[in-house]
C-alpha atoms as a PDB file:
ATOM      1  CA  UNK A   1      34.093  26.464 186.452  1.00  0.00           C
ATOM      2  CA  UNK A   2      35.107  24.301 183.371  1.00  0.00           C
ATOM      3  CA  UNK A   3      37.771  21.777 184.392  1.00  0.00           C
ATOM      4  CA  UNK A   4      39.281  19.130 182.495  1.00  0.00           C
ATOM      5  CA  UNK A   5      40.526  16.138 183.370  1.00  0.00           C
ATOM      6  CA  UNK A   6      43.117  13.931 181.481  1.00  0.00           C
ATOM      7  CA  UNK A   7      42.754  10.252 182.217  1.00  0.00           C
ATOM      8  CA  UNK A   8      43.036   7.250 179.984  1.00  0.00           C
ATOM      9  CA  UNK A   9      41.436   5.316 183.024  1.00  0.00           C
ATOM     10  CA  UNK A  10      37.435   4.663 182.324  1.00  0.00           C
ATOM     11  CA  UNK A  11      37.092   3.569 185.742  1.00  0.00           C
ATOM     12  CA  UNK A  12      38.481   6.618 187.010  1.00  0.00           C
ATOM     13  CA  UNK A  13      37.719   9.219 184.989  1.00  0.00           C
ATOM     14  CA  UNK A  14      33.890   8.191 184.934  1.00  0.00           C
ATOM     15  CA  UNK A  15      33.811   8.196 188.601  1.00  0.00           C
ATOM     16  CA  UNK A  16      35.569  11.578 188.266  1.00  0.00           C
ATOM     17  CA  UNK A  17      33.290  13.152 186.466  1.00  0.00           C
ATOM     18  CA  UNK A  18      30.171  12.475 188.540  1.00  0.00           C
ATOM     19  CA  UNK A  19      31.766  13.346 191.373  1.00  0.00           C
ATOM     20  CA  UNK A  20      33.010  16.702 190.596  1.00  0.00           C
ATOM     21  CA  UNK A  21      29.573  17.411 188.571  1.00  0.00           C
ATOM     22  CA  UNK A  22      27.462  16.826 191.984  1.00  0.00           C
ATOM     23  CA  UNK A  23      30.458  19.327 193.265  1.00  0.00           C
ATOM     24  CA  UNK A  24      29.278  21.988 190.378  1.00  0.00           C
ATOM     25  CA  UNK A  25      32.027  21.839 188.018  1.00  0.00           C
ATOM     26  CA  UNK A  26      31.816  21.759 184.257  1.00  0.00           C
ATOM     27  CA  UNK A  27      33.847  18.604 183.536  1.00  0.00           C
ATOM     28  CA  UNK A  28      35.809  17.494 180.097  1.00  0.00           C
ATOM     29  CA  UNK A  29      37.442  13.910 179.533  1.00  0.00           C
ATOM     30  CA  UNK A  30      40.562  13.730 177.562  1.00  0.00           C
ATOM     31  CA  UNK A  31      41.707  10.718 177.803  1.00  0.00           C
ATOM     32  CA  UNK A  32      45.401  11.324 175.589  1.00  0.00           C
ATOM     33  CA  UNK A  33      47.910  13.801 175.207  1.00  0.00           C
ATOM     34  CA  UNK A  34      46.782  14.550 171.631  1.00  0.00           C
ATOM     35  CA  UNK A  35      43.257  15.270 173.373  1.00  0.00           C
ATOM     36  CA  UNK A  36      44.219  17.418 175.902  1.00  0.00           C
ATOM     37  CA  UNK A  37      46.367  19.189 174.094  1.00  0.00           C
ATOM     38  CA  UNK A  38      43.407  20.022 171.239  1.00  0.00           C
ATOM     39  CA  UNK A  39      41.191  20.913 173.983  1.00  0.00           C
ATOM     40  CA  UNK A  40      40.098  24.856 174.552  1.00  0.00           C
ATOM     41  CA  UNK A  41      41.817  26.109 177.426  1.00  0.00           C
ATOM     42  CA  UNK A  42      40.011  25.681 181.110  1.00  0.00           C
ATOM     43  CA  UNK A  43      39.763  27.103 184.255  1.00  0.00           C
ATOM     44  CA  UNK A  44      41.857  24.256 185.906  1.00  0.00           C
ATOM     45  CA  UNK A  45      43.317  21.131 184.286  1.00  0.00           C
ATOM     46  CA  UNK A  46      43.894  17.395 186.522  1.00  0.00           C
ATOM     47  CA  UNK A  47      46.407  15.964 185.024  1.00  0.00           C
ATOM     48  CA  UNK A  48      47.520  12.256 185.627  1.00  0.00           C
ATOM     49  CA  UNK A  49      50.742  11.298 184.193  1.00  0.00           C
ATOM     50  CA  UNK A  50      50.565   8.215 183.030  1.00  0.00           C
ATOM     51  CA  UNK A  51      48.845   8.825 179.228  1.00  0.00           C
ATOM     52  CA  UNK A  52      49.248   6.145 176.277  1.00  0.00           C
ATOM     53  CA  UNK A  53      50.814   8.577 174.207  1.00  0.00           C
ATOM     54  CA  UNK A  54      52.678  11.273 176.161  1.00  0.00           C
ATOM     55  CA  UNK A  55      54.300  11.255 179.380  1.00  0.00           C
ATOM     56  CA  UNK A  56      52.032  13.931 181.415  1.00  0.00           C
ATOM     57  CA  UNK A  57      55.389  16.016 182.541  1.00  0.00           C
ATOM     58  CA  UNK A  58      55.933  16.827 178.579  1.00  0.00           C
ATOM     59  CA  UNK A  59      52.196  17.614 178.564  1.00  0.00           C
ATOM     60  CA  UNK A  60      52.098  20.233 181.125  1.00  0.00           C
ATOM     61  CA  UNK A  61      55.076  21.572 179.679  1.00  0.00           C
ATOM     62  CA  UNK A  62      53.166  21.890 176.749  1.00  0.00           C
ATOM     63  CA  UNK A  63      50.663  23.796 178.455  1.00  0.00           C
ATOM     64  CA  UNK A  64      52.478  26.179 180.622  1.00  0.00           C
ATOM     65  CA  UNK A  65      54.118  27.309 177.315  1.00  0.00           C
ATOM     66  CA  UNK A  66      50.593  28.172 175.581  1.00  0.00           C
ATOM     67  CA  UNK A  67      48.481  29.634 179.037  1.00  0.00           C
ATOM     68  CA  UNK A  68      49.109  30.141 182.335  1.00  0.00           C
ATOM     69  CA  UNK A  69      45.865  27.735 183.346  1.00  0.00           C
ATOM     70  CA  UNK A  70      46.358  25.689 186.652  1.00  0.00           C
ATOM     71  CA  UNK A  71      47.101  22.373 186.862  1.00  0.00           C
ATOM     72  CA  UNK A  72      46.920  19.900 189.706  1.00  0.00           C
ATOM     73  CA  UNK A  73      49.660  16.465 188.777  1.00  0.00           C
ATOM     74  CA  UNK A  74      47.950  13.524 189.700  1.00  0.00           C
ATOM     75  CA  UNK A  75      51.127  11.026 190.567  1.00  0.00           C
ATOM     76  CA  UNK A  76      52.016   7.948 191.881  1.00  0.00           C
ATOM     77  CA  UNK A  77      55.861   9.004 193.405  1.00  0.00           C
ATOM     78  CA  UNK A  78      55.792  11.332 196.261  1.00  0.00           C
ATOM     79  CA  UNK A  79      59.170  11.854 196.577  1.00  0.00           C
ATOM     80  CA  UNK A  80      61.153  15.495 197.104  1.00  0.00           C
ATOM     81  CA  UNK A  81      62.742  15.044 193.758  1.00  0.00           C
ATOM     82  CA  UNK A  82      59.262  14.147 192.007  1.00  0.00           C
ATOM     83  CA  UNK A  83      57.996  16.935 193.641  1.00  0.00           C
ATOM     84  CA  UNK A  84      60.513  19.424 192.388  1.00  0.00           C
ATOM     85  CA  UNK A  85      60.669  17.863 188.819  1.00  0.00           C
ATOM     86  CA  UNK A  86      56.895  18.305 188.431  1.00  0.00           C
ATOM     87  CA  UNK A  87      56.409  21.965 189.747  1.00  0.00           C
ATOM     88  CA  UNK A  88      59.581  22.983 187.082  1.00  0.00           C
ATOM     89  CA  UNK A  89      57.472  21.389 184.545  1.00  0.00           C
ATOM     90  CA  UNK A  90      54.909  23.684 185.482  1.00  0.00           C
ATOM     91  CA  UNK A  91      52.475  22.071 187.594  1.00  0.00           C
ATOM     92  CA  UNK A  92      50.508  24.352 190.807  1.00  0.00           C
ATOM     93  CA  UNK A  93      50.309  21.598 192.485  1.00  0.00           C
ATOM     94  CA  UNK A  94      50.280  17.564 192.997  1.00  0.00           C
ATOM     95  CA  UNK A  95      47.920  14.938 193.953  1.00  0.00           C
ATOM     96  CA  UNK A  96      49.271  11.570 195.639  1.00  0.00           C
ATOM     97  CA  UNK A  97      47.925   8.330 194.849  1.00  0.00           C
ATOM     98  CA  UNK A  98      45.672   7.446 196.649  1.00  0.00           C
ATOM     99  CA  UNK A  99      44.054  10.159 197.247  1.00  0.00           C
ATOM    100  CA  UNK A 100      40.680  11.074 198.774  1.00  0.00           C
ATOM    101  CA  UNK A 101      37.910  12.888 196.925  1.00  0.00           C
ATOM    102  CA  UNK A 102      37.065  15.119 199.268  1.00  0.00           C
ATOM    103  CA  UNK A 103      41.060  16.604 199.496  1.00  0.00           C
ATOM    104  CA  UNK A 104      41.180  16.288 195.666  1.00  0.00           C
ATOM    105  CA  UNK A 105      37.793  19.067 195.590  1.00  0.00           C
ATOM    106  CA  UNK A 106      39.743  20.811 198.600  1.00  0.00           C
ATOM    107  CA  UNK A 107      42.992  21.646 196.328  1.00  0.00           C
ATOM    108  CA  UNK A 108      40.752  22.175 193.505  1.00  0.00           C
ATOM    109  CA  UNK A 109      38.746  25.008 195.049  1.00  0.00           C
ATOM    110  CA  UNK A 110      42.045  26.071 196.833  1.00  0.00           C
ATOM    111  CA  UNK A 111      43.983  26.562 194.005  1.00  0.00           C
ATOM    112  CA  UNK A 112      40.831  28.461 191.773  1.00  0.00           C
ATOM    113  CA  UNK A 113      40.610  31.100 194.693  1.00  0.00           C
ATOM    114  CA  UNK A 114      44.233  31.752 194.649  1.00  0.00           C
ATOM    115  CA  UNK A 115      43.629  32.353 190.912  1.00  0.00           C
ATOM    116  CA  UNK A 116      40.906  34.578 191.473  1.00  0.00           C
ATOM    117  CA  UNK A 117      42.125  36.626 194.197  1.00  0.00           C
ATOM    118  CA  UNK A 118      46.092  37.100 192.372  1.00  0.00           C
ATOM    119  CA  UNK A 119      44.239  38.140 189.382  1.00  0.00           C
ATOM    120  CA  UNK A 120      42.420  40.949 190.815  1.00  0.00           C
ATOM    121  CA  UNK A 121      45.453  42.215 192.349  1.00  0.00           C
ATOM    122  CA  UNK A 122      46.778  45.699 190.862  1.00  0.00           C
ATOM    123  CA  UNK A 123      49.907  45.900 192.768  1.00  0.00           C
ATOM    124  CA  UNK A 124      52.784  47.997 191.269  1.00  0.00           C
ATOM    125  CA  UNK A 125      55.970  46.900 189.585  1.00  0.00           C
ATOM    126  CA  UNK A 126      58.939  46.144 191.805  1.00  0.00           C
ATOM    127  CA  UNK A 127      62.927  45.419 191.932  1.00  0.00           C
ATOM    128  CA  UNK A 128      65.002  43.628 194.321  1.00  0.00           C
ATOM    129  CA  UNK A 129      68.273  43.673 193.417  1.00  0.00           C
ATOM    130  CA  UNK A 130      68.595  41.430 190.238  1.00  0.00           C
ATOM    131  CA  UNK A 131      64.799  40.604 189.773  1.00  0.00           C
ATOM    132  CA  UNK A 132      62.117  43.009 188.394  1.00  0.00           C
ATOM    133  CA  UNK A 133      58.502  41.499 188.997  1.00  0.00           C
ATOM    134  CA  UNK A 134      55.515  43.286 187.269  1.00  0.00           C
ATOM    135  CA  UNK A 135      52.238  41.335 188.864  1.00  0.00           C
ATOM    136  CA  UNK A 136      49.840  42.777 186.344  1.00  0.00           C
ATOM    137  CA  UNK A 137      51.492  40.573 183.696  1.00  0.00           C
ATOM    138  CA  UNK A 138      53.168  38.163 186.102  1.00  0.00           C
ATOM    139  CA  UNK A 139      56.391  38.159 184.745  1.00  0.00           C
ATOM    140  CA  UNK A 140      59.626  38.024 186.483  1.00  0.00           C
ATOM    141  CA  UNK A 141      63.111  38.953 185.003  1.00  0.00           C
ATOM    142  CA  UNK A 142      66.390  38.550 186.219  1.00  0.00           C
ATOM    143  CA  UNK A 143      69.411  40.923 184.964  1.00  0.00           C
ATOM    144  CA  UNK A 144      66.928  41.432 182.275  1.00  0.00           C
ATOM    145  CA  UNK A 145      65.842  37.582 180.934  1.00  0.00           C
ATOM    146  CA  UNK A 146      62.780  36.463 181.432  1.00  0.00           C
ATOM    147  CA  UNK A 147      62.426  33.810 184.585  1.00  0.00           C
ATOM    148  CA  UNK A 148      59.592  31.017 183.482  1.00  0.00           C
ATOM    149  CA  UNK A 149      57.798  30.406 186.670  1.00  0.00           C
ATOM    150  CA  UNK A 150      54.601  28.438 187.580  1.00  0.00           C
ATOM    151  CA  UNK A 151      51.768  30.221 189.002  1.00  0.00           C
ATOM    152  CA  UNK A 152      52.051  29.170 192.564  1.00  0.00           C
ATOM    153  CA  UNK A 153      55.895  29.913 192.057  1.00  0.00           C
ATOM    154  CA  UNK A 154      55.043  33.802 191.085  1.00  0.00           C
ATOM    155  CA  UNK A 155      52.701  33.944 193.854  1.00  0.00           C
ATOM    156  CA  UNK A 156      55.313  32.747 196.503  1.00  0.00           C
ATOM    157  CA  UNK A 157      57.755  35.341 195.001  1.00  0.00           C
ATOM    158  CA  UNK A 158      55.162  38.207 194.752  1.00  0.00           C
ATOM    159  CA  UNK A 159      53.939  37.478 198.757  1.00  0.00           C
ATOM    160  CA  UNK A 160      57.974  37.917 199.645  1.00  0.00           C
ATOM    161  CA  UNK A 161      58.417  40.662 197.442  1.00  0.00           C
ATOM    162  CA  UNK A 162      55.856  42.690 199.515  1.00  0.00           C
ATOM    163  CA  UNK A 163      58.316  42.708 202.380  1.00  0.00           C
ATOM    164  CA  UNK A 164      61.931  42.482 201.060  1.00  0.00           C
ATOM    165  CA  UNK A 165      64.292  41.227 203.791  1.00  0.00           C
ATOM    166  CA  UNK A 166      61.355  40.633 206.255  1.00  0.00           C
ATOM    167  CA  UNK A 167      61.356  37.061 207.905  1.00  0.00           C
ATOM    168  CA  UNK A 168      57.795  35.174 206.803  1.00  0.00           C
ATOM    169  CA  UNK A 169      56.828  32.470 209.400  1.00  0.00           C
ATOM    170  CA  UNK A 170      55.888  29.228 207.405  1.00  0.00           C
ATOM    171  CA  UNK A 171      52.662  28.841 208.523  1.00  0.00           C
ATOM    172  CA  UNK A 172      51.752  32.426 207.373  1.00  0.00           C
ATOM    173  CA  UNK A 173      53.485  31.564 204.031  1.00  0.00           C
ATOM    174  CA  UNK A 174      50.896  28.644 204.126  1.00  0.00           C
ATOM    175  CA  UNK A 175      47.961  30.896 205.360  1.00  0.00           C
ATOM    176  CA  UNK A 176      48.372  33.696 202.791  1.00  0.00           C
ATOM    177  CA  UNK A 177      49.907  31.809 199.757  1.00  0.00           C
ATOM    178  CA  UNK A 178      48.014  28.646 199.572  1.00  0.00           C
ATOM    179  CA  UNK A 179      44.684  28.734 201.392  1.00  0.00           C
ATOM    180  CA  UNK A 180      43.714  29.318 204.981  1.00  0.00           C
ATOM    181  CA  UNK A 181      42.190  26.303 205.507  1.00  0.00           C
ATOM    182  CA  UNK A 182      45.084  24.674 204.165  1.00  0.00           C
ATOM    183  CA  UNK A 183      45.212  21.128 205.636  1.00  0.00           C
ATOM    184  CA  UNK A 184      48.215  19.311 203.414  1.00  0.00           C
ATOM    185  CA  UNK A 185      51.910  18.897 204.680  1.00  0.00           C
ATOM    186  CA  UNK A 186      54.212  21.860 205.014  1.00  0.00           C
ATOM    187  CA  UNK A 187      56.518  20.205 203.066  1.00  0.00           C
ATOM    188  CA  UNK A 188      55.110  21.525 199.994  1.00  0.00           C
ATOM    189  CA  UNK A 189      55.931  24.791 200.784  1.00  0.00           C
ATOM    190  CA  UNK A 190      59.975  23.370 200.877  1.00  0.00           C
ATOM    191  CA  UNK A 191      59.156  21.925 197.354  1.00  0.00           C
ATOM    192  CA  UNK A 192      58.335  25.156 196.023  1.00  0.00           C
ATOM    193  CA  UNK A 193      60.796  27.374 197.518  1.00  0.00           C
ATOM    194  CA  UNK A 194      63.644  24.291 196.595  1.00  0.00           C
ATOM    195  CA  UNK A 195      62.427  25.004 193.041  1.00  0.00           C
ATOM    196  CA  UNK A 196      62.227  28.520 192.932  1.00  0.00           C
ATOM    197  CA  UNK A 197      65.689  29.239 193.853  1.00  0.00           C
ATOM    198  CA  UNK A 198      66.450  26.869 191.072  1.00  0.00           C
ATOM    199  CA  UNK A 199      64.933  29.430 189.030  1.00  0.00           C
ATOM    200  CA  UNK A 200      65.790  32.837 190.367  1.00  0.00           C
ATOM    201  CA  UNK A 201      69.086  31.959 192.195  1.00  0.00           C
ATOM    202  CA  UNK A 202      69.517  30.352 195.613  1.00  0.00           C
ATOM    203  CA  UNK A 203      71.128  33.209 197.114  1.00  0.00           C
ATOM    204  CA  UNK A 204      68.106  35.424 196.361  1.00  0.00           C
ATOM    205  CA  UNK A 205      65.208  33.299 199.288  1.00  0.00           C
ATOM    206  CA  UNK A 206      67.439  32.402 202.914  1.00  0.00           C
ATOM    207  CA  UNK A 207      66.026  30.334 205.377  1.00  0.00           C
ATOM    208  CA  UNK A 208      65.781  31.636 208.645  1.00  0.00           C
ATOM    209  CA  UNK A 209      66.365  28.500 210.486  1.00  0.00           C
ATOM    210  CA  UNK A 210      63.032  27.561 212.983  1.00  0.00           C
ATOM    211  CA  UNK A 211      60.778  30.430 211.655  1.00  0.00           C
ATOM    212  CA  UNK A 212      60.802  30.515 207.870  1.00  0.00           C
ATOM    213  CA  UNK A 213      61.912  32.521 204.927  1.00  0.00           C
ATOM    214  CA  UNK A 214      62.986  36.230 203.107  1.00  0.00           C
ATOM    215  CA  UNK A 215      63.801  37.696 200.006  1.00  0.00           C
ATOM    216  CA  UNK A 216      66.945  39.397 200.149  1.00  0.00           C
ATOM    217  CA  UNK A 217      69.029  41.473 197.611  1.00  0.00           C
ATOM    218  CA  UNK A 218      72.468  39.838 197.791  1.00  0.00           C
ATOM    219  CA  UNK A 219      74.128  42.845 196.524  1.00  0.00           C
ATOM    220  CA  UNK A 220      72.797  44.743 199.603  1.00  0.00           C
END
């Protein structure tokens, strides 16, 4: 797997690089925007957001727009509103400074098998109420326009899609949509699903208060 990593930081991206080498991975260094942006498309791009000539939220916009490649945020805020500003930019996924190496090769090989496995899937076209979801391009529409949504976004949507109106526990949500050895806070799952009504219309995902979530039709 060919990953790269944009860091301006020697002393980190070095480090980096070793690191997820002994760990098997194909590693690239772009150390700007302008670099990253020139570079062939990977399996999974780490993306830290402070660059000399970019800030890293335009970046991954950037490349959201050209592929639908993964991307991990590397960030110093951890904040709800950081958070939800960062997966509408098009991110999978965030890192925390600090963070440890052996959680930042966890949500690495985490998010890569989610890749693998949603790629594979053939499942049929669907509509619930508004929304029309076709997995085998992963696009969504809604009354007809195009919805832009990350990849861990269309995955949440696709796993309560499978089930219209059926109640999802959060820690199967967790389980199936992330990874099932998933060891990160549950509060990312609120970050997504915060941001994905954003996207496809509050009224579409209700909390069921103490268990979890559904996709409804609110024209049922």
């Amino acid at each position: 797997m060919r990953l790269l990593v944009v860091e301006d930081d020697p002393s980190i991206s070095g480090p980096l690089r070793t690191g997820l080498a002994r760990e098997g991975f194909d590693v690239e260094i772009a150390a700007t925007a302008a670099e990253a942006l020139a570079a062939d498309t990977p399996d999974l791009v780490l993306l830290d957001l402070g660059l000399p000539d970019l800030d890293g939220r335009v970046v991954c916009r950037e490349m959201r727009a050209r592929s639908s490649v993964p991307i991990i945020i590397v960030t110093a805020r951890g904040d709800e509103v950081e958070r939800v500003t960062l997966l509408e930019a098009g991110a999978d996924d965030f890192m925390v400074k600090p963070y440890g190496f052996r959680e930042l090769v966890a949500r690495i090989r985490a998010v890569l098998r989610r890749v693998a496995t949603t790629s594979t899937a053939t499942t049929e076209p669907s509509s619930i109420g508004p929304l029309h979801l076709d997995p085998k391009s992963r696009r969504v529409e809604r009354d007809g326009v195009a919805v832009a949504l990350t990849p861990r976004e269309f995955d949440l949507l696709l796993y309560l899609a499978t089930d219209p109106s059926a109640v999802f526990s959060r820690d199967q949500i967790i389980h199936d949509v992330w990874d099932e050895n998933w060891w990160g806070s549950t509060k990312t799952l609120d970050v997504h699903v915060a941001s994905l009504r954003k996207k496809i219309g509050a009224e579409m995902i209700e909390t069921v208060r103490g268990v979890g979530f559904r996709l409804v039709d609110p024209g049922a």
